[in-house]
N, C-alpha and C. Protein backbone atom coordinates (compact mmCIF):
# COMPACT_ATOMS: atom_id res chain seq x y z
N UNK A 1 172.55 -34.34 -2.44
CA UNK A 1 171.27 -34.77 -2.03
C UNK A 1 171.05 -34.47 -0.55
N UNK A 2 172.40 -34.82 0.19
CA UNK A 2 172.04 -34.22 1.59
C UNK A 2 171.95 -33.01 1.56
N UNK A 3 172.17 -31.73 1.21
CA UNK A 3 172.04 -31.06 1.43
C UNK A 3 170.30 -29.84 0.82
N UNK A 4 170.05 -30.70 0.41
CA UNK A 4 168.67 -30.55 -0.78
C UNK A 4 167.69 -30.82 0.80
N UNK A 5 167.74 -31.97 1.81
CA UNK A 5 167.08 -32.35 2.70
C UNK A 5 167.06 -30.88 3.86
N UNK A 6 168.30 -31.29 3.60
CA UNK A 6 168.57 -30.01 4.85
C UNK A 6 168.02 -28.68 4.76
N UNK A 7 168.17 -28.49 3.80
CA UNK A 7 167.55 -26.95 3.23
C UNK A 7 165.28 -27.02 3.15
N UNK A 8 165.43 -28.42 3.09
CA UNK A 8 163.79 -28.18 2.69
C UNK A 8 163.67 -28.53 4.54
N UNK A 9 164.57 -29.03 5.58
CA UNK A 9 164.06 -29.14 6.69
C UNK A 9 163.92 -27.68 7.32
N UNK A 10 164.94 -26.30 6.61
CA UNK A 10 164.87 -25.44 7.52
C UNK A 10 163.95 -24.68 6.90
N UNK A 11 163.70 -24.83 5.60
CA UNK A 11 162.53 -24.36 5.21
C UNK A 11 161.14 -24.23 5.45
N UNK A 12 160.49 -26.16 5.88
CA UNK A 12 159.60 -25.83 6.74
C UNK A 12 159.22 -25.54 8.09
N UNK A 13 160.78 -25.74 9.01
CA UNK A 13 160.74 -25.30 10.37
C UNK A 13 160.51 -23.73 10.18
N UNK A 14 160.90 -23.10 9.25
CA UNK A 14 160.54 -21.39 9.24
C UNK A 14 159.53 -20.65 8.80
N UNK A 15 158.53 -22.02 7.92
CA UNK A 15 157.18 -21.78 8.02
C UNK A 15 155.72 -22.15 9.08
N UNK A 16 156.74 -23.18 9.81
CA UNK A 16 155.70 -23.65 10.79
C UNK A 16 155.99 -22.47 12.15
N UNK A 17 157.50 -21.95 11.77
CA UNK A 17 157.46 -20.60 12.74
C UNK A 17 156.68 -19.79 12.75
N UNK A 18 156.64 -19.28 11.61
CA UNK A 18 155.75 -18.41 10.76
C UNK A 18 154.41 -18.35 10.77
N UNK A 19 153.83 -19.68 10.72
CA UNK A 19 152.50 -19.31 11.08
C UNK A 19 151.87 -19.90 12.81
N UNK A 20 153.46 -20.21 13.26
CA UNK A 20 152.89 -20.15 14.88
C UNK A 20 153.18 -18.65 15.34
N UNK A 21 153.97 -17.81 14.93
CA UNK A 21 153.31 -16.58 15.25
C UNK A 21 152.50 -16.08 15.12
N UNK A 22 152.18 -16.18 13.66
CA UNK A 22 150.39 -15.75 13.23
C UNK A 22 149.82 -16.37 13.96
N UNK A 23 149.58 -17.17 13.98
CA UNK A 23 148.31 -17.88 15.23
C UNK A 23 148.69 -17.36 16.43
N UNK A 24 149.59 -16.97 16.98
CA UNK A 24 149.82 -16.18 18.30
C UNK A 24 149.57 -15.31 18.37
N UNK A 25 149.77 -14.11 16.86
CA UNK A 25 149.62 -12.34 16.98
C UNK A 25 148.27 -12.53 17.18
N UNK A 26 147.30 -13.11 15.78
CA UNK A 26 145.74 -13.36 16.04
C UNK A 26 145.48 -14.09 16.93
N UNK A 27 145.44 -14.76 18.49
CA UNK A 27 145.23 -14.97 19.53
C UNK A 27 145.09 -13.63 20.79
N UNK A 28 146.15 -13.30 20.45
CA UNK A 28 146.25 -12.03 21.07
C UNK A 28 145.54 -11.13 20.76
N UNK A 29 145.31 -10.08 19.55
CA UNK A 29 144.35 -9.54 19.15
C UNK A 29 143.07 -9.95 19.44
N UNK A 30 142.68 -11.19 19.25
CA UNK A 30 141.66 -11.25 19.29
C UNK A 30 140.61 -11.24 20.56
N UNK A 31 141.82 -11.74 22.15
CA UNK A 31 141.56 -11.56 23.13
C UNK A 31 141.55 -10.04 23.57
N UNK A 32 142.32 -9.28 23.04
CA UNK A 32 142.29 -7.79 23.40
C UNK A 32 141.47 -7.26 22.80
N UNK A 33 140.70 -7.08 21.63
CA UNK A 33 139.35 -7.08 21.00
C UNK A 33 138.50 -7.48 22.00
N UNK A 34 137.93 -8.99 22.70
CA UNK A 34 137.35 -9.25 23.60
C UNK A 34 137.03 -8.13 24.41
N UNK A 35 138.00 -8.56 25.47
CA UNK A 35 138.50 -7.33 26.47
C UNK A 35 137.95 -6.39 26.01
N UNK A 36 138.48 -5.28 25.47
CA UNK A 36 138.36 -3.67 25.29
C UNK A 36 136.21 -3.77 25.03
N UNK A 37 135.80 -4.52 23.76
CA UNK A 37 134.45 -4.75 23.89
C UNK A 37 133.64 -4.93 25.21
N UNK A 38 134.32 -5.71 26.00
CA UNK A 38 133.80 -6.19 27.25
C UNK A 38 133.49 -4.68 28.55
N UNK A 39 134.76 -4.38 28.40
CA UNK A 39 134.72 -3.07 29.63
C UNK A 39 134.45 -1.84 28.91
N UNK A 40 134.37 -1.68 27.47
CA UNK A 40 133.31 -0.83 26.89
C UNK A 40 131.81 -0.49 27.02
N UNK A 41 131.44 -2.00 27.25
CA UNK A 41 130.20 -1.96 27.50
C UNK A 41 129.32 -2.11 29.00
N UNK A 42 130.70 -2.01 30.19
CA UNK A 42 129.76 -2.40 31.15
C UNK A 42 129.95 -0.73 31.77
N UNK A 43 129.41 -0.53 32.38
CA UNK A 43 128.58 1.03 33.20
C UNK A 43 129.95 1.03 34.12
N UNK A 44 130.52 2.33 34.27
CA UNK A 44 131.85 2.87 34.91
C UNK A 44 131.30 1.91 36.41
N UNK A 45 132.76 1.94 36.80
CA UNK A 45 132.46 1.48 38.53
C UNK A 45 131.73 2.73 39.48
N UNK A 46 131.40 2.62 40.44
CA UNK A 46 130.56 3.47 41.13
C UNK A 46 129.71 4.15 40.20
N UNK A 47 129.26 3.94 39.17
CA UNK A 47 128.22 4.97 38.69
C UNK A 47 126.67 4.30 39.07
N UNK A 48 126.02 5.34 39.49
CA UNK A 48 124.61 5.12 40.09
C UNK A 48 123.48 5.09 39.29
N UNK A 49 122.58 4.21 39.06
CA UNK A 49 121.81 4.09 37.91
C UNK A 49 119.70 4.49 38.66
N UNK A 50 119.65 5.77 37.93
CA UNK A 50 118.13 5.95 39.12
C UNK A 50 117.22 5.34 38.33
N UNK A 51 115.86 4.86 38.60
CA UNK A 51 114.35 4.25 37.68
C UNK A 51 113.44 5.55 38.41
N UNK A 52 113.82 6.62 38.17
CA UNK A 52 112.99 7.49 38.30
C UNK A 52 111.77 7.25 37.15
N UNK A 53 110.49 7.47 37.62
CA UNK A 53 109.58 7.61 36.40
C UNK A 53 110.00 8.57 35.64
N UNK A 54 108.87 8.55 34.46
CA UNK A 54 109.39 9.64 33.27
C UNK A 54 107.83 10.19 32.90
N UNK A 55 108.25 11.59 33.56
CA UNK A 55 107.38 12.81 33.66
C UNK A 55 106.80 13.68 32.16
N UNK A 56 106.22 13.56 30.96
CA UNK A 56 105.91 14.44 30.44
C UNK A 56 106.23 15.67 30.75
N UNK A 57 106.71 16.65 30.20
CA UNK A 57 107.14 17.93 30.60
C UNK A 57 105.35 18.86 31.01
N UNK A 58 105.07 19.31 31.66
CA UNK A 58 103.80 20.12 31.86
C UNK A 58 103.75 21.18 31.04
N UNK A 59 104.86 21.84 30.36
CA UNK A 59 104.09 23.04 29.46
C UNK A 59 103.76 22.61 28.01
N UNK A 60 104.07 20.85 27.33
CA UNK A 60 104.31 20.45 26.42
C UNK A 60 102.42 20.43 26.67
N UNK A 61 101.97 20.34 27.75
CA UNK A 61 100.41 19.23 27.83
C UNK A 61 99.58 20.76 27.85
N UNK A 62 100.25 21.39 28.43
CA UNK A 62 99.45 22.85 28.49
C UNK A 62 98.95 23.52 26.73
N UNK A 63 100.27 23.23 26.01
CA UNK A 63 100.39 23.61 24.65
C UNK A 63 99.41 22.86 23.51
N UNK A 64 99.38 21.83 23.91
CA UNK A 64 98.34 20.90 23.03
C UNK A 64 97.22 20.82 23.39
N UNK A 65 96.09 21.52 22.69
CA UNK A 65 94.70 21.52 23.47
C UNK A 65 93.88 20.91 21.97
N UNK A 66 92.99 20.03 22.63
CA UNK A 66 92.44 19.22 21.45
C UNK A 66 91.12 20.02 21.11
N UNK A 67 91.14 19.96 19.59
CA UNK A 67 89.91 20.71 19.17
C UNK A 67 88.38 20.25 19.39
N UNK A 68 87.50 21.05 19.55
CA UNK A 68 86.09 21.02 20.50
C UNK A 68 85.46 20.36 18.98
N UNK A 69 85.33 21.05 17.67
CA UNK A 69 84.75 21.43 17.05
C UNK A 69 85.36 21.21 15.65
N UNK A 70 85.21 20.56 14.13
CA UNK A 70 85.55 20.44 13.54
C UNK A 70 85.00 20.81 12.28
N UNK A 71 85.32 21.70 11.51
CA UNK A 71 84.47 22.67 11.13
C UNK A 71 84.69 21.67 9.36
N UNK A 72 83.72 22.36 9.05
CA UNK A 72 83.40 21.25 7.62
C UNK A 72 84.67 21.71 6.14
N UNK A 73 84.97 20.76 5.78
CA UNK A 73 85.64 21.17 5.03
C UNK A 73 85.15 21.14 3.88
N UNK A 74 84.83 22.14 2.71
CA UNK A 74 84.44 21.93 1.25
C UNK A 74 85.18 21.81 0.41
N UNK A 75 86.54 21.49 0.34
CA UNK A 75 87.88 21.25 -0.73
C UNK A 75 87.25 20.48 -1.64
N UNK A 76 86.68 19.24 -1.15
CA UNK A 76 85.89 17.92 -2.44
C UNK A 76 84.57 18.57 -3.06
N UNK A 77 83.65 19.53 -2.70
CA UNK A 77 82.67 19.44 -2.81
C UNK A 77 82.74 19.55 -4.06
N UNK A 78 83.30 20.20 -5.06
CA UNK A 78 82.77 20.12 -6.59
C UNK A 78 83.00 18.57 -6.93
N UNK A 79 84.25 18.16 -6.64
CA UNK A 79 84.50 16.57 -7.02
C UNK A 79 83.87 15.63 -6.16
N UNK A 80 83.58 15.60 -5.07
CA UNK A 80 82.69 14.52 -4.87
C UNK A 80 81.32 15.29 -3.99
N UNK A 81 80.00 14.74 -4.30
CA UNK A 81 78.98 15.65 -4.04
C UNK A 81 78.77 14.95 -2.77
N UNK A 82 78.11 15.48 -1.46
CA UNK A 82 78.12 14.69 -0.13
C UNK A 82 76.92 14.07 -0.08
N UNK A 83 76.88 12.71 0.81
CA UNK A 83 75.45 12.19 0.89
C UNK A 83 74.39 12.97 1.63
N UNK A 84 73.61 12.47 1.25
CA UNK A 84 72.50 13.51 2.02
C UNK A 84 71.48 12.05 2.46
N UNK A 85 71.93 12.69 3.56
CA UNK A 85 71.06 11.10 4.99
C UNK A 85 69.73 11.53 5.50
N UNK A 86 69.15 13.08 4.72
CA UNK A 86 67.81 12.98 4.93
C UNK A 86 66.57 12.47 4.60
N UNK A 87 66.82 11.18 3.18
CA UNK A 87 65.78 10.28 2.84
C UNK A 87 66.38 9.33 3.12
N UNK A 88 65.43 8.37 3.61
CA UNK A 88 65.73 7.00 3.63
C UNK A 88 65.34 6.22 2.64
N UNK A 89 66.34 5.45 2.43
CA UNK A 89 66.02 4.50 1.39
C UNK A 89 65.15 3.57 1.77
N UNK A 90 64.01 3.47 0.12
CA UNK A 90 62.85 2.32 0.57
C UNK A 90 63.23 1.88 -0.51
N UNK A 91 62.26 0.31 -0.25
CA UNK A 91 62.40 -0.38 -1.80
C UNK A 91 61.56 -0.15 -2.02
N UNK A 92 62.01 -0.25 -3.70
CA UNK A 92 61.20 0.57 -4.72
C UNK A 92 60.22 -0.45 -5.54
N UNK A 93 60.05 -1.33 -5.13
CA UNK A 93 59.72 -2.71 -6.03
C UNK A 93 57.85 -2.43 -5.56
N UNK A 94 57.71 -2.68 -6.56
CA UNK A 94 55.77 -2.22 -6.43
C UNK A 94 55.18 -4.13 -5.67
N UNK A 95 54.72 -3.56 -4.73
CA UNK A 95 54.07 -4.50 -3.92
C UNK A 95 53.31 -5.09 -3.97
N UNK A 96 52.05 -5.83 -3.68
CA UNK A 96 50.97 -6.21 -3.83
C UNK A 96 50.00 -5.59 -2.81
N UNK A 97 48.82 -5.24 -2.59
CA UNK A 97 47.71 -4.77 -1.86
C UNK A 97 48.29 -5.50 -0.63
N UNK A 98 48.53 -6.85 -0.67
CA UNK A 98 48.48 -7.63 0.97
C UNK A 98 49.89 -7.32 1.82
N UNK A 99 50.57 -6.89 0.84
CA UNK A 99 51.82 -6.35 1.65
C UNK A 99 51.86 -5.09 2.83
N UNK A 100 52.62 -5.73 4.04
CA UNK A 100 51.82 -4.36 5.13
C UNK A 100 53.11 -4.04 5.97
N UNK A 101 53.39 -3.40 6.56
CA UNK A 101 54.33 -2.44 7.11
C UNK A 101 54.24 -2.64 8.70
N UNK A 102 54.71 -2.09 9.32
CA UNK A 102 55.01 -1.72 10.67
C UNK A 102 53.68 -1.36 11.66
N UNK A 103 52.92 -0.75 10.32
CA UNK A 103 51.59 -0.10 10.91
C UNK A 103 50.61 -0.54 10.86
N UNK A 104 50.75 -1.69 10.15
CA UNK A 104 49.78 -2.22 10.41
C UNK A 104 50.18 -3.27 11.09
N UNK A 105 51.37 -3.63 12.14
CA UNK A 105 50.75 -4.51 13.03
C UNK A 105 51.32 -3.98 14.31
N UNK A 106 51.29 -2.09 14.10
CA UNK A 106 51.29 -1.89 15.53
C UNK A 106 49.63 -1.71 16.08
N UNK A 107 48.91 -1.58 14.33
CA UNK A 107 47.49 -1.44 15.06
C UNK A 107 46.48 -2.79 15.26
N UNK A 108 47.18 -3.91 14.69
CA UNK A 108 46.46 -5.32 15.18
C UNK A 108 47.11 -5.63 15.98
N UNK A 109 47.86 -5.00 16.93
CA UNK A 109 48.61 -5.74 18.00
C UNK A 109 48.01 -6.20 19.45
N UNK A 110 47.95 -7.68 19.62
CA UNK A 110 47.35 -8.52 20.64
C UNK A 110 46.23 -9.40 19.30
N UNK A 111 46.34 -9.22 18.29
CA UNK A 111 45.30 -10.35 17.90
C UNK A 111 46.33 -11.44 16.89
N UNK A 112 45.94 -12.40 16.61
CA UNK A 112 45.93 -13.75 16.27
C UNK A 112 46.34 -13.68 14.65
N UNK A 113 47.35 -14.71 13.96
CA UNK A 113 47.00 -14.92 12.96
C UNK A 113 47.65 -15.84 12.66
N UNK A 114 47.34 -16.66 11.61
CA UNK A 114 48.01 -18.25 11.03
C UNK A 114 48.92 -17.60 10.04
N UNK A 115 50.51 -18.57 10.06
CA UNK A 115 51.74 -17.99 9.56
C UNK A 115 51.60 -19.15 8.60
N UNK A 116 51.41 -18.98 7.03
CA UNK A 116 51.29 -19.79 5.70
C UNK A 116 52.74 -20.02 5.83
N UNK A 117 53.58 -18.96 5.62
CA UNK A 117 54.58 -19.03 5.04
C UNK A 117 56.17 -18.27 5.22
N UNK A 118 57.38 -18.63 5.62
CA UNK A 118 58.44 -18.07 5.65
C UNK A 118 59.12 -18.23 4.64
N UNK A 119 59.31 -17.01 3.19
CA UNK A 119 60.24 -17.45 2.35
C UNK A 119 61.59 -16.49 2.30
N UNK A 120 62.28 -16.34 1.56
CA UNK A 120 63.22 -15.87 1.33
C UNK A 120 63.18 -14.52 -0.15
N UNK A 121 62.20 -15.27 -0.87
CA UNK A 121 61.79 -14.20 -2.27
C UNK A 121 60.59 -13.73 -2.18
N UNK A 122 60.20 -12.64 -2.36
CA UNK A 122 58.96 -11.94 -2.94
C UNK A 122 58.12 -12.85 -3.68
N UNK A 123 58.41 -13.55 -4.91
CA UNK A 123 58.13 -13.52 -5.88
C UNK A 123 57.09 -15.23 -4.93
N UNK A 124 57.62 -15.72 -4.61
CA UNK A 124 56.91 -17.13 -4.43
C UNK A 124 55.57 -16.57 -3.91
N UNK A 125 55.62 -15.60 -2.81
CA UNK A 125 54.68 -15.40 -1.86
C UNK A 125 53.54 -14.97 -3.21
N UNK A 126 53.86 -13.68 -3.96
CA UNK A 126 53.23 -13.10 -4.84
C UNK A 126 52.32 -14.03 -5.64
N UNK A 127 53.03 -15.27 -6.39
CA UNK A 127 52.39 -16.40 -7.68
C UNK A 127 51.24 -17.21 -6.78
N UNK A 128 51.43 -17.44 -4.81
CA UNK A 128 50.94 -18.21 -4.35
C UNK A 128 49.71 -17.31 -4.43
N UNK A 129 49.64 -15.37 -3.84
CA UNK A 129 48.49 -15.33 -4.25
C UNK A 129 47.58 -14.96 -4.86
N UNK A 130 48.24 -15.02 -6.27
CA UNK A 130 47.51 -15.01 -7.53
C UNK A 130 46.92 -16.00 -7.94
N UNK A 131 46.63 -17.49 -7.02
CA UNK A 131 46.15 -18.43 -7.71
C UNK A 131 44.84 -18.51 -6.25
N UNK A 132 44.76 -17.49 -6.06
CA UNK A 132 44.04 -17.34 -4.30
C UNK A 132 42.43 -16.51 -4.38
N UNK A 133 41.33 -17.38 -4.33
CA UNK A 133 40.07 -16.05 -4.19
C UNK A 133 39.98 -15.48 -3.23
N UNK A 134 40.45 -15.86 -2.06
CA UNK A 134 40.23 -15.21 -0.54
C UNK A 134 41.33 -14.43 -0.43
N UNK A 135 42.28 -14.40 -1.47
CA UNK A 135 43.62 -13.52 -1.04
C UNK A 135 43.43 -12.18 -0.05
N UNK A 136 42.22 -11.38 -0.09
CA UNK A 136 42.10 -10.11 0.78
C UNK A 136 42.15 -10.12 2.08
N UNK A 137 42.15 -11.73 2.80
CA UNK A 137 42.41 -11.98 3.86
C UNK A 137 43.63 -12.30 4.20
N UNK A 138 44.73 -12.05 3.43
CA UNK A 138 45.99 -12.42 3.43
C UNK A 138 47.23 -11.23 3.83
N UNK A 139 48.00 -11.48 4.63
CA UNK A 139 48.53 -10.44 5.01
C UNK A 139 50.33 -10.84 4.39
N UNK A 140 50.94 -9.96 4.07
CA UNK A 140 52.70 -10.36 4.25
C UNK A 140 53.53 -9.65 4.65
N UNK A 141 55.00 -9.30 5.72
CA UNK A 141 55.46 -8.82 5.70
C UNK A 141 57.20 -8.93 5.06
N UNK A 142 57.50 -7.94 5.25
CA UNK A 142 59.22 -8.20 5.47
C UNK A 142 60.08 -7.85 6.37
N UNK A 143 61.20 -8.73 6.56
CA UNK A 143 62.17 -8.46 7.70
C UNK A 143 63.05 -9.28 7.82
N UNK A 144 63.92 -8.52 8.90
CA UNK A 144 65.70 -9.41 8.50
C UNK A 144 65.58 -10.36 9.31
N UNK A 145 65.92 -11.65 9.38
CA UNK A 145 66.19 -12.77 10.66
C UNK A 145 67.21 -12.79 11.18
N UNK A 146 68.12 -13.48 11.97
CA UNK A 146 68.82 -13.36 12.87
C UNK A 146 70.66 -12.98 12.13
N UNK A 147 70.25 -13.45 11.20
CA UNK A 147 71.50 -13.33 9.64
C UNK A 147 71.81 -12.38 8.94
N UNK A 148 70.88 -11.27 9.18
CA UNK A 148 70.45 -10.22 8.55
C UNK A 148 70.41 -10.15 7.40
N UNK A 149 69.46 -11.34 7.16
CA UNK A 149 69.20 -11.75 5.59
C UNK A 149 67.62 -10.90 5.53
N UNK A 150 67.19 -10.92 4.01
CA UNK A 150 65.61 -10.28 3.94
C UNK A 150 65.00 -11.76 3.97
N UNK A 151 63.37 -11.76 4.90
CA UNK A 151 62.57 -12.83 4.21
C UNK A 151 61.30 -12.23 4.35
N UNK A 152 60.54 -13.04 4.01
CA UNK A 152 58.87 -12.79 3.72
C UNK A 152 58.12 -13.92 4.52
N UNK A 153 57.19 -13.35 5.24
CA UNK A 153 56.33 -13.80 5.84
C UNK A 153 54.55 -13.53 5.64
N UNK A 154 54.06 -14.81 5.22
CA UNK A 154 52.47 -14.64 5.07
C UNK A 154 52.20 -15.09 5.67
N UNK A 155 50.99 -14.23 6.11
CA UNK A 155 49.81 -14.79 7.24
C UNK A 155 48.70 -14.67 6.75
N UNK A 156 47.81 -15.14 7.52
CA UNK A 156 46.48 -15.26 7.27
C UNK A 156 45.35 -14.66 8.38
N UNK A 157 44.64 -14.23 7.87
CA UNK A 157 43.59 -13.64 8.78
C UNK A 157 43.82 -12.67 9.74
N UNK A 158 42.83 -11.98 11.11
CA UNK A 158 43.77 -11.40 12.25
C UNK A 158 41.90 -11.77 12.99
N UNK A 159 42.52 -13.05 14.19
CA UNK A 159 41.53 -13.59 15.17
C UNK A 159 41.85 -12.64 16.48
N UNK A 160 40.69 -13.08 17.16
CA UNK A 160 40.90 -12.49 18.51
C UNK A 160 41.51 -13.57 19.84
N UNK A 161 41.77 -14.71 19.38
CA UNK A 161 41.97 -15.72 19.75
C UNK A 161 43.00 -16.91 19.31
N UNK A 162 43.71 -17.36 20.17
CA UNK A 162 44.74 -18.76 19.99
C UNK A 162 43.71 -19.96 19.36
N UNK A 163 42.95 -19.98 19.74
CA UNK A 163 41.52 -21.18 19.29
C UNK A 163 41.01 -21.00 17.75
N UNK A 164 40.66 -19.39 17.60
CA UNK A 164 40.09 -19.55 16.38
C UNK A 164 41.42 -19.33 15.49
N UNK A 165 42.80 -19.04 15.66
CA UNK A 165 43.61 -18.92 14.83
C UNK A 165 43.81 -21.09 14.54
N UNK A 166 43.89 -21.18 15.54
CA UNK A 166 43.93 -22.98 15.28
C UNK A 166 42.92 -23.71 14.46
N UNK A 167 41.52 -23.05 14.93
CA UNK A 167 40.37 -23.74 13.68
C UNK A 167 40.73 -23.04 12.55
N UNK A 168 41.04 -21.69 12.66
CA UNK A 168 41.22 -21.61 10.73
C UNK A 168 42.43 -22.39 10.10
N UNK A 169 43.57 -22.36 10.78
CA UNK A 169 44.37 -23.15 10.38
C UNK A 169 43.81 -24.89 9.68
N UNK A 170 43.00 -25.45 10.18
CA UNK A 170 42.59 -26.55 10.27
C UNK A 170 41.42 -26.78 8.85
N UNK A 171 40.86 -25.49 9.02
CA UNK A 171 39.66 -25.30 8.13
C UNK A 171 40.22 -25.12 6.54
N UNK A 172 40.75 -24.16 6.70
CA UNK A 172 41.05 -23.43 5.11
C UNK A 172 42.45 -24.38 4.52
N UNK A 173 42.26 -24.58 3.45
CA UNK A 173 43.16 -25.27 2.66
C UNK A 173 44.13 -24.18 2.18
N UNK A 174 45.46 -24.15 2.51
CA UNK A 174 46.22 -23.68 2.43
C UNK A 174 47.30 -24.21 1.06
């Protein structure tokens, strides 16, 4: 039995040897790994480091000359046909007589008229004046507001005056 002790004492004194060398070889390595990484990466002694700017080469800028002119290409034209931006699109929706354009109020421009109505659809302005006998005095346009939404605007009459646009307002039942 004593000797059963003895044998398992030198047994683990020769493994705790054993792996206090290992822990010593890998100590070592691992500091010389360090090291060698370390003075690998720093810039030789005396070497001189310049911040010169960085010059484009001049015959690279000479060589590249950008085109003036870009000449049309027809590869798509059978497959896709090109727009043609010489009509402008109008709407096509049939109007009423009182509906008026641009031109007609660059040529009443400086006179007066009472504003019935700001809507958003055609269609309201239209039913209001179909139920209307004086409608020929009725004007409407269209145009985008600040949203660049469409709306409709009716007016009434064209005065020469802030006064008589206020008495008709007052007068005619709207």
């Amino acid at each position: 039995m004593a000797a059963s002790r003895s044998t398992t004492r030198t047994a683990s004194q020769s493994y705790r040897r054993q792996a206090l060398i290992w822990l010593i070889a890998t100590l070592m390595l691992g500091v010389t790994t360090a090291l060698v990484w370390m003075f690998s990466q720093t810039p030789a002694m005396g070497a001189k480091i310049e911040n010169a700017p960085i010059a484009a080469p001049k015959t690279l800028s000479a060589e590249l000359e950008q085109p003036l002119k870009i000449e049309s290409l027809h590869e798509l034209d059978t497959d896709v046909q090109p727009i043609s931006f010489d009509e402008t699109v109008r709407d096509l929706r049939s109007y009423p007589d009182e509906f008026k354009d641009k031109r007609y109020l660059l040529a009443n421009k400086g006179k007066w008229t009472v504003q019935v109505m700001n809507v958003a659809e055609n269609e309201v302005i239209v039913s209001y004046l179909e139920g209307r006998e004086d409608r020929s005095k009725f004007t409407y346009f269209r145009y985008l507001d600040e949203n660049e939404q469409v709306r409709y605007m009716l007016t009434y009459g064209l005065m020469g005056s802030p006064q008589e646009a206020v008495g008709a307002a007052k007068l005619i039942d709207f």
